[in-house]
Protein backbone atom coordinates (compact mmCIF):
# COMPACT_ATOMS: atom_id res chain seq x y z
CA UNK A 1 33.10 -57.11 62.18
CA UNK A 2 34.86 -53.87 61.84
CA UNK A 3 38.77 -53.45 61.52
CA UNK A 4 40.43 -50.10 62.10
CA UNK A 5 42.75 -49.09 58.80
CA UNK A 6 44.51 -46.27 57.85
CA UNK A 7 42.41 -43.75 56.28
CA UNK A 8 45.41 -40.61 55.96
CA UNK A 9 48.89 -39.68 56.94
CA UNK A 10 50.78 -36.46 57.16
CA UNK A 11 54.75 -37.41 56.95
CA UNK A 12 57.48 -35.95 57.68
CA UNK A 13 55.63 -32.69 59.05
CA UNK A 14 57.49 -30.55 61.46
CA UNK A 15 56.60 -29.48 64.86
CA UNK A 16 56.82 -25.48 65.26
CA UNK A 17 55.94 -25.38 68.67
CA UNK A 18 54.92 -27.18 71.81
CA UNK A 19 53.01 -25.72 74.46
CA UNK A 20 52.75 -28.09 77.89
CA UNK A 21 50.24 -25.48 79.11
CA UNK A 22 46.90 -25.70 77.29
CA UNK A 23 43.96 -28.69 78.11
CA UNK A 24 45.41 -30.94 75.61
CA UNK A 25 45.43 -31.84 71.85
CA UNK A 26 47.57 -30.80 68.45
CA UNK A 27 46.97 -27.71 66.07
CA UNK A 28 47.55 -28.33 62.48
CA UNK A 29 47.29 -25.96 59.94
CA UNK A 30 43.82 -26.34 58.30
CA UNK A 31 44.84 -26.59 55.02
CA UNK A 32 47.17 -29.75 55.83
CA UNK A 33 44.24 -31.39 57.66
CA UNK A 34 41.76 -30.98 54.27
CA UNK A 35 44.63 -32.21 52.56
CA UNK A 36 44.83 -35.23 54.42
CA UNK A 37 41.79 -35.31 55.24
CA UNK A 38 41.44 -35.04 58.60
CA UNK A 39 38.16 -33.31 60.51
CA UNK A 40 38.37 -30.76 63.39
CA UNK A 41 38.71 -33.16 66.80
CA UNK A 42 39.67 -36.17 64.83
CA UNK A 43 41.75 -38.49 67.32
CA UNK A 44 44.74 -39.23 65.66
CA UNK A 45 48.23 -41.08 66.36
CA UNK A 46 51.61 -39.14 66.24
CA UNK A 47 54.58 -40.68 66.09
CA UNK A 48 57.38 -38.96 66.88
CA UNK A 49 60.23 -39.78 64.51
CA UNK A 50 63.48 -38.10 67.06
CA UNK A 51 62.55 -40.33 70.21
CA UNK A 52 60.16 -42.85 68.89
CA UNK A 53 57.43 -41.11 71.46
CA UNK A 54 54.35 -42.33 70.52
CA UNK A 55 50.46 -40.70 71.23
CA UNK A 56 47.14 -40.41 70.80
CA UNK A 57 45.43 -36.70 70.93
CA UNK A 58 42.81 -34.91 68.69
CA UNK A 59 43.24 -32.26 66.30
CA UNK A 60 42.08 -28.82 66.29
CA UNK A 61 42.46 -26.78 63.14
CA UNK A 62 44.84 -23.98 62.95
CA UNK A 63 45.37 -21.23 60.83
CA UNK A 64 45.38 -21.89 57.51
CA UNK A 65 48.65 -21.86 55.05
CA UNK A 66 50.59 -20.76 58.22
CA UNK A 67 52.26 -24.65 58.25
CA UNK A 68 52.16 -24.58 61.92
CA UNK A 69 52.11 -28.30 63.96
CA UNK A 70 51.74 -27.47 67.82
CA UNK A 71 51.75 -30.17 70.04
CA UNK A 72 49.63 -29.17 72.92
CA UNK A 73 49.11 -30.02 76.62
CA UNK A 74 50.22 -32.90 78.25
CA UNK A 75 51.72 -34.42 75.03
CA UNK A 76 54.41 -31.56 75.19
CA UNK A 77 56.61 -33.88 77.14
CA UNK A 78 56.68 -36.63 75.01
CA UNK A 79 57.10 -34.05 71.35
CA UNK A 80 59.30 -30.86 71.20
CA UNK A 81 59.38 -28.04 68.70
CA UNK A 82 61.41 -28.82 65.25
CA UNK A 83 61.14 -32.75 66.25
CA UNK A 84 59.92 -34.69 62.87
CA UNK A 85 56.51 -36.46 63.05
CA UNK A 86 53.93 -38.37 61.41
CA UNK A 87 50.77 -37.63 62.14
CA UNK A 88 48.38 -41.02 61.32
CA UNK A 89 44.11 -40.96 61.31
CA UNK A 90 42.57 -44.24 61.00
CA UNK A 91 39.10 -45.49 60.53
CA UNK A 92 36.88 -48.14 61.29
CA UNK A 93 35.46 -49.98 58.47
CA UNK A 94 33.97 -53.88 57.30
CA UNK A 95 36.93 -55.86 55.70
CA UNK A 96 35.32 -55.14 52.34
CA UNK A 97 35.27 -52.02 52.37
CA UNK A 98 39.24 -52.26 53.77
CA UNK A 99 39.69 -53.70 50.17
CA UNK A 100 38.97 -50.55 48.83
CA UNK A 101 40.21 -47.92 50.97
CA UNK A 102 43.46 -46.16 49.68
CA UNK A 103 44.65 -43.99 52.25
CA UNK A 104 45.94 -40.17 51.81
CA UNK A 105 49.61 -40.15 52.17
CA UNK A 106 50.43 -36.53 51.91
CA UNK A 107 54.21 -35.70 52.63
CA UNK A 108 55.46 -32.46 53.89
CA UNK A 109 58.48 -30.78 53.33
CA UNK A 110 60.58 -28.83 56.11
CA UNK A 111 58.34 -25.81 56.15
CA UNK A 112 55.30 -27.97 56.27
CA UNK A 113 53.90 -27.47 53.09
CA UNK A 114 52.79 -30.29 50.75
CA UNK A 115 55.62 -31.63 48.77
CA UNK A 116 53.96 -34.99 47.43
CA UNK A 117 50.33 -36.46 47.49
């Protein structure tokens, strides 16, 4: 049996744009997704700390050290520029190997850079 866990978490990161027009996913600054490590197209779970929007999308990597977050496509409507998220990547592993698994929790300060790991 497999049981999806928590593998990494970017907190507290901050959106610096939103763009409704584009086929649908969220741009995060390279660096941040090594850091947490998350791959290029990795579904992930954002929750949006302002309205307590929640969604899934897949990320595609952005430039690196430029701290953007741009929620893109569809999910624009739910997330807004300068709204407060946490962006969560899970994985699917035996309950064993759950024992072992520490997630990456790596928090972001207000300009999106790391600020605790």
């Amino acid at each position: 049996m497999l049981i999806k866990v928590l593998k990494s978490k970017l907190h507290r990161a901050h959106v610096t744009d939103a763009k409704l027009d584009y086929p649908g996913s969220i741009e995060i600054d390279e660096n941040l997704m090594w850091a947490a490590g998350i791959v290029p197209y990795e579904a992930v779970t954002v929750a949006d700390l302002n309205n307590g929007n929640r969604l899934e999308t897949y990320v595609v990597p952005g430039e690196p050290g430029s701290g953007r977050i741009v929620i893109l496509g569809a999910a624009a409507r739910l997330v807004r520029a300068k709204d407060v998220i946490i962006v969560f990547s899970f994985a699917f592993c035996t309950p064993g190997e759950a024992a072992d698994l520490v997630p990456k929790i790596v928090v972001l300060d207000e300009n999106n850079r790391v600020a605790k790991q």
